[in-house]
C-alpha atoms as a PDB file:
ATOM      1  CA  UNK A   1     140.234  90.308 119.649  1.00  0.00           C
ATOM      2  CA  UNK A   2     137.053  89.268 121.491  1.00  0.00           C
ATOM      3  CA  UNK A   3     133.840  89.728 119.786  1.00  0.00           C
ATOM      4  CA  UNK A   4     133.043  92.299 122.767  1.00  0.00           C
ATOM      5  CA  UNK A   5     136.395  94.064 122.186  1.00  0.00           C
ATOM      6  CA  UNK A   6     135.022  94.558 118.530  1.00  0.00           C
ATOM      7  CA  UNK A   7     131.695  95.844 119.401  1.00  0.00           C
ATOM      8  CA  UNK A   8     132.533  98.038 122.476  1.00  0.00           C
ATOM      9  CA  UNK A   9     131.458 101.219 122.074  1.00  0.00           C
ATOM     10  CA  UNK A  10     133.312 103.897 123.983  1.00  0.00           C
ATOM     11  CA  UNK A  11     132.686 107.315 122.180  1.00  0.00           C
ATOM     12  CA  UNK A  12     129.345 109.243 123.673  1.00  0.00           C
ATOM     13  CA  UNK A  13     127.249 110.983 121.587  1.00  0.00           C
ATOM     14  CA  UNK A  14     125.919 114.724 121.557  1.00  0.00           C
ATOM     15  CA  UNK A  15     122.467 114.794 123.581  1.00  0.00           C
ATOM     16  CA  UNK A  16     119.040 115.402 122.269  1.00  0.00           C
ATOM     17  CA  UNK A  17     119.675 118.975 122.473  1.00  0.00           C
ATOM     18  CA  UNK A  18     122.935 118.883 120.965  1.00  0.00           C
ATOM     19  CA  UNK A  19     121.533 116.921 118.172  1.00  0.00           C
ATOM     20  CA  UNK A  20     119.040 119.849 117.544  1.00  0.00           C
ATOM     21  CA  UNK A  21     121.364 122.489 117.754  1.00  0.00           C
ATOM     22  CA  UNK A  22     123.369 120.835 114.941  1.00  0.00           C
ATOM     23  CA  UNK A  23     120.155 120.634 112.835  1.00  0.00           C
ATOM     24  CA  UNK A  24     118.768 123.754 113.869  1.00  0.00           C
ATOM     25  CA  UNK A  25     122.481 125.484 112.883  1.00  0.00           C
ATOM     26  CA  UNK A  26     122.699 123.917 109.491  1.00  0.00           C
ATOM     27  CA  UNK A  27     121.810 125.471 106.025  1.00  0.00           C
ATOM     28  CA  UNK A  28     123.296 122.814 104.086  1.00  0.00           C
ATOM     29  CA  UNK A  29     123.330 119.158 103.847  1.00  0.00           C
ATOM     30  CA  UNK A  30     125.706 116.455 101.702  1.00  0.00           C
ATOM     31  CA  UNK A  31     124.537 113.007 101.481  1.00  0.00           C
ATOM     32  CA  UNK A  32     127.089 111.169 100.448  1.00  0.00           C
ATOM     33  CA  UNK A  33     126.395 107.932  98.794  1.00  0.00           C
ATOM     34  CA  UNK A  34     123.285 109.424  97.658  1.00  0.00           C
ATOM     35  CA  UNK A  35     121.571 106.348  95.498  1.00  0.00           C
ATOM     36  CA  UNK A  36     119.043 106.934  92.690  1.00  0.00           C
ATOM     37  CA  UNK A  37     117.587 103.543  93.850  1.00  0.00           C
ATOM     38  CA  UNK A  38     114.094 104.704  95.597  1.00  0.00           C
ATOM     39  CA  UNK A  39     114.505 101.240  98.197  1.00  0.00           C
ATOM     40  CA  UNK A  40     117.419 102.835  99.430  1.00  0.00           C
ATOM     41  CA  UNK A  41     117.553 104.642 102.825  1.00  0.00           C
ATOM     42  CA  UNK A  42     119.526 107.137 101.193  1.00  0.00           C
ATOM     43  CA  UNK A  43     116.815 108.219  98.723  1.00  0.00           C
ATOM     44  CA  UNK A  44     114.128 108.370 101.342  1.00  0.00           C
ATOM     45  CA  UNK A  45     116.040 110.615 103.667  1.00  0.00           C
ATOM     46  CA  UNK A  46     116.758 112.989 100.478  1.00  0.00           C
ATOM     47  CA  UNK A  47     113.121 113.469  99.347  1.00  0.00           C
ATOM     48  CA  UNK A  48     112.067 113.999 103.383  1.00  0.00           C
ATOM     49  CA  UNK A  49     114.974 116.418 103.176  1.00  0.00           C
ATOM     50  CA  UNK A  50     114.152 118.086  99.799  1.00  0.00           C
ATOM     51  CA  UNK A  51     110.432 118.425 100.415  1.00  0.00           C
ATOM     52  CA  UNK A  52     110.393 118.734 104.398  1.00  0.00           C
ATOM     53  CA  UNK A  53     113.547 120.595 105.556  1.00  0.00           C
ATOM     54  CA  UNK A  54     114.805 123.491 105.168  1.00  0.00           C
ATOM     55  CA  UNK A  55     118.197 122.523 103.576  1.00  0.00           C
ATOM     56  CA  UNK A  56     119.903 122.570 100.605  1.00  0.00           C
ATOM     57  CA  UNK A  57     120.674 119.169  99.542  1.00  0.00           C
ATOM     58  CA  UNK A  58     123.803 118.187  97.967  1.00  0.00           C
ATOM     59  CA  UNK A  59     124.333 114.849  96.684  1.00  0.00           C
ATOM     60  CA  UNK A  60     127.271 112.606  96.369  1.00  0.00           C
ATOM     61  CA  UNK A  61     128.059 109.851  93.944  1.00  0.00           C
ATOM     62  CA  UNK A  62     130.716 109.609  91.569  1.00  0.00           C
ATOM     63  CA  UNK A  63     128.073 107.025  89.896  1.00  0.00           C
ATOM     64  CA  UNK A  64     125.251 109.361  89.165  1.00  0.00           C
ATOM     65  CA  UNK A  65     124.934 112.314  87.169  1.00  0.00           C
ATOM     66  CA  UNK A  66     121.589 113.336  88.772  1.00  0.00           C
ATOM     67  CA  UNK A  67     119.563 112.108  91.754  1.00  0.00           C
ATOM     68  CA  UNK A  68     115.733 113.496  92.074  1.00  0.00           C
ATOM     69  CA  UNK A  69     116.415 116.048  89.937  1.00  0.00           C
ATOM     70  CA  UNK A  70     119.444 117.802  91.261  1.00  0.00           C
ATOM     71  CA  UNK A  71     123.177 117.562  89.988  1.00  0.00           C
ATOM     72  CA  UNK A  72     125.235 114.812  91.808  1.00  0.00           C
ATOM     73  CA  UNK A  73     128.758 115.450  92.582  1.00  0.00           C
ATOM     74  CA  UNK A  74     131.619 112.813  92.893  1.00  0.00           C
ATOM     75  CA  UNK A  75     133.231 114.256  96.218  1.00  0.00           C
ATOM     76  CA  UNK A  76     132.900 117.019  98.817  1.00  0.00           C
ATOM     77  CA  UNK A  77     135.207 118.868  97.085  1.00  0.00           C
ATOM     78  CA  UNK A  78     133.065 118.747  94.011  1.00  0.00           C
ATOM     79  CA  UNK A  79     130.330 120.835  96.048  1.00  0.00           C
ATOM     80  CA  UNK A  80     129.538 124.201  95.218  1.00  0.00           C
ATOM     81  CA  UNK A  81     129.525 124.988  98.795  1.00  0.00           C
ATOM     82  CA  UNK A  82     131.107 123.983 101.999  1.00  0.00           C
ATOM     83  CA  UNK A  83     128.137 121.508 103.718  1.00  0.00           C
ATOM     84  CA  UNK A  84     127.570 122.203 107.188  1.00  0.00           C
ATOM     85  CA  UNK A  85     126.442 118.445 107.619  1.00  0.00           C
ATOM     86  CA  UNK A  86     127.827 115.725 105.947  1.00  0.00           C
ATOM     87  CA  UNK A  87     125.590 112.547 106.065  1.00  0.00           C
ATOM     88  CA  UNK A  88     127.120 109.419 104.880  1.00  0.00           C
ATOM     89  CA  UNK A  89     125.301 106.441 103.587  1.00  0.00           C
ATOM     90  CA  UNK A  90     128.547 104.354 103.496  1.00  0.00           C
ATOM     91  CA  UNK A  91     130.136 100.974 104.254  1.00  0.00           C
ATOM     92  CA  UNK A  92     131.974 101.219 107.475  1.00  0.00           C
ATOM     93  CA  UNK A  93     135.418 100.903 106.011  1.00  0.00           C
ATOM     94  CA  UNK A  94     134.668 103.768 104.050  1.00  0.00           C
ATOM     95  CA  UNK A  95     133.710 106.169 106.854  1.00  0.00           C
ATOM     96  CA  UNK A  96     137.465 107.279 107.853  1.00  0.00           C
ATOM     97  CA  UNK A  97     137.990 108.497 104.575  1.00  0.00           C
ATOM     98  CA  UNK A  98     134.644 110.316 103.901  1.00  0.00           C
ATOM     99  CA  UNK A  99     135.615 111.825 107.374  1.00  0.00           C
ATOM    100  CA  UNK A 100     138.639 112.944 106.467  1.00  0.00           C
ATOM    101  CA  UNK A 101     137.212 114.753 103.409  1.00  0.00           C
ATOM    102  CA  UNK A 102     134.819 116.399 105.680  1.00  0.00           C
ATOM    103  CA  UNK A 103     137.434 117.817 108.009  1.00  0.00           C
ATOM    104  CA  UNK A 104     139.348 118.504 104.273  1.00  0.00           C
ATOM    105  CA  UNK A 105     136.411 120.653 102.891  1.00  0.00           C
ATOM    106  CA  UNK A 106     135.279 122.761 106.177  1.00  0.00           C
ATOM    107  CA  UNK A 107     132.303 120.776 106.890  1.00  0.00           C
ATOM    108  CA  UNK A 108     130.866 121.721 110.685  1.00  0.00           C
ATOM    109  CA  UNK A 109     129.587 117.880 111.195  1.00  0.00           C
ATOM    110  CA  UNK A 110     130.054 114.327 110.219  1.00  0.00           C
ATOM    111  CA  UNK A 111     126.590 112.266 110.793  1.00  0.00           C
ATOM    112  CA  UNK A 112     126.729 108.815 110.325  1.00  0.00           C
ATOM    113  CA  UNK A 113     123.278 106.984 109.831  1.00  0.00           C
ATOM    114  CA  UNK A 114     121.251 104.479 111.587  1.00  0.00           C
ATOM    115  CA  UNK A 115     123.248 101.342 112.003  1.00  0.00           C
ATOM    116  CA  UNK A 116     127.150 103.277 111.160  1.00  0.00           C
ATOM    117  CA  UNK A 117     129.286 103.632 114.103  1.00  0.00           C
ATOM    118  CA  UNK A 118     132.756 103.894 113.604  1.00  0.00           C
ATOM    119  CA  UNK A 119     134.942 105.413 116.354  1.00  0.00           C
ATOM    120  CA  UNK A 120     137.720 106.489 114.451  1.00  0.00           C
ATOM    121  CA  UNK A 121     135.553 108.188 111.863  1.00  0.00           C
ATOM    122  CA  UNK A 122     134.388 109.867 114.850  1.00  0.00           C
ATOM    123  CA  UNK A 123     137.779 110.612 116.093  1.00  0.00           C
ATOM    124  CA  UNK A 124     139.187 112.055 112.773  1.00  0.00           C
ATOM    125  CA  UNK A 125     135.739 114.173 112.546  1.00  0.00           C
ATOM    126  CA  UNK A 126     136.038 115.705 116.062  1.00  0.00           C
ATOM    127  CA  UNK A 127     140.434 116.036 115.528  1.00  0.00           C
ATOM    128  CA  UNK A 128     139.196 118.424 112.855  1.00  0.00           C
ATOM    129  CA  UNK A 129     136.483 120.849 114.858  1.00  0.00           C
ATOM    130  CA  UNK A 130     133.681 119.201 113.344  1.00  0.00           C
ATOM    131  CA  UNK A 131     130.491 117.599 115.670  1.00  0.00           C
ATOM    132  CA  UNK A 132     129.893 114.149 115.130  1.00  0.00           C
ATOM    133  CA  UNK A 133     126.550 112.285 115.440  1.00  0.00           C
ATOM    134  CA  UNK A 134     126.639 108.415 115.108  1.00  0.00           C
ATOM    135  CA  UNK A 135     123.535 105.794 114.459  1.00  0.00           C
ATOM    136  CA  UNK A 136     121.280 108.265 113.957  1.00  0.00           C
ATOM    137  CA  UNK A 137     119.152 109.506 110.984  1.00  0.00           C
ATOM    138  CA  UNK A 138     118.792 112.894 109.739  1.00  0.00           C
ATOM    139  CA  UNK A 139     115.560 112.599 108.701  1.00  0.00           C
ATOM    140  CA  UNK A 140     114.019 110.598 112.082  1.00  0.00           C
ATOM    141  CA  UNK A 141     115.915 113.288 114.506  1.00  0.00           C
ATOM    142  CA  UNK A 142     114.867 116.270 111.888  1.00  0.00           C
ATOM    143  CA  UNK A 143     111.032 114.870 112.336  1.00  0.00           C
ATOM    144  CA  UNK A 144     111.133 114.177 115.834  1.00  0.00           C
ATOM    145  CA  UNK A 145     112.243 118.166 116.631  1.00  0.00           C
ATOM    146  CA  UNK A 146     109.813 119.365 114.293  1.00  0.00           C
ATOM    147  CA  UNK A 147     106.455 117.412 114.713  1.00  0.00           C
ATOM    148  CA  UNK A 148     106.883 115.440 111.795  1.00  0.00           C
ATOM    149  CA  UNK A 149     107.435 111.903 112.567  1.00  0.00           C
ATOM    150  CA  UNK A 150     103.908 111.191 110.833  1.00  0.00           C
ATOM    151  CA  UNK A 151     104.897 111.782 107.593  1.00  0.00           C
ATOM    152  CA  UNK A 152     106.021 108.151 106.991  1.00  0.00           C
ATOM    153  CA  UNK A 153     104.159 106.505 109.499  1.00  0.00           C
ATOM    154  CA  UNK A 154     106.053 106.601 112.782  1.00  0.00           C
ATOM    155  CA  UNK A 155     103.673 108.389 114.595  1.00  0.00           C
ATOM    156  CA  UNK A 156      99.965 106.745 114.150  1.00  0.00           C
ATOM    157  CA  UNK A 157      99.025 108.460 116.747  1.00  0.00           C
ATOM    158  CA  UNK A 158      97.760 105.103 118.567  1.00  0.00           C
ATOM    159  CA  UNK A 159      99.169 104.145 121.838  1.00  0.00           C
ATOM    160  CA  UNK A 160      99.459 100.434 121.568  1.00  0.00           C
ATOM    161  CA  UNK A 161     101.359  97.153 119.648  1.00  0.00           C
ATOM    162  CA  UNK A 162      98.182  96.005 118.927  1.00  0.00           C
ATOM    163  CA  UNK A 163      96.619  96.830 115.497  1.00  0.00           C
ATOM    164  CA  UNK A 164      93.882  98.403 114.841  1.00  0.00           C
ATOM    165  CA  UNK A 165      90.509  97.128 113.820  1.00  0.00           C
ATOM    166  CA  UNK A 166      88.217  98.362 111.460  1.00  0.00           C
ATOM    167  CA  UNK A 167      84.696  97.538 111.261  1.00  0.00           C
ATOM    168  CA  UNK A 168      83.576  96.710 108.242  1.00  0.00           C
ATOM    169  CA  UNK A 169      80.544  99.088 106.473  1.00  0.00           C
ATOM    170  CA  UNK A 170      77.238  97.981 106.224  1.00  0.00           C
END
């Protein structure tokens, strides 16, 4: 296979709207591969979530007892409820099988974070009724819908690459 054969990507993606609806539908969240590591992505997104959003937050790692506090869980099927959105922080080989385990457990949608696309994760996810979003994160869209893209710096509310000078007091 060609390099370009290997990075095509065919599947589209729900809209800005779409995406919204999903989030604005949702009472509960799974991340799985939830990391106790605070350089992670995965344990940025879950504090936005836990203080931010209005979600309950399920996390799952079958290497960690607890993450911030709450209970961790070693699958999906570990979860004391059925997550509406399962949000994977997971190798791309892995994403088939964490989207089969969604479809398994009832989940309503499979979101795969910045940087994860994987077509037939997407495939298996939609197969089983469930809405798929792809390369996006949970925590950027949740902001961006809600005003909040501040909160870690991505709105500065300057208009311009160029940074900002500050005079020095006298």
């Amino acid at each position: 296979m060609s390099e370009q054969t290997l990075t095509a990507r065919t599947w589209q993606g729900p809209s800005a709207p779409e995406r919204l609806a999903i989030l604005r539908r949702a009472r509960s969240i799974a991340i799985v591969g939830a990391s106790t590591n605070p350089a992670r992505a995965s344990y940025f997104v879950s504090t936005y979530l836990l203080s931010s959003a209005p979600y309950d937050v399920y996390f799952v790692n079958p290497r960690a007892e607890t993450i911030l506090g709450q209970p961790a869980y070693a699958s999906l099927a570990d979860l004391p409820v059925v997550p509406d959105i399962v949000d994977v922080f997971r190798r791309d080989a892995d994403l088939p099988g964490v989207a089969r385990e969604a479809v398994e457990v009832g989940a309503k949608a499979l979101w795969l974070q910045l940087g994860s696309w994987n077509e037939e994760a997407a495939a298996i996810a939609e197969a089983g009724g469930l809405d798929v979003v792809m390369d996006r994160c949970v925590k950027i869209e949740h902001a961006r819908f809600h005003g909040g893209l501040h909160l870690a710096g991505f709105n500065t509310g300057e208009i311009t690459s160029r940074k900002q000078r500050v005079s020095a007091r006298r």
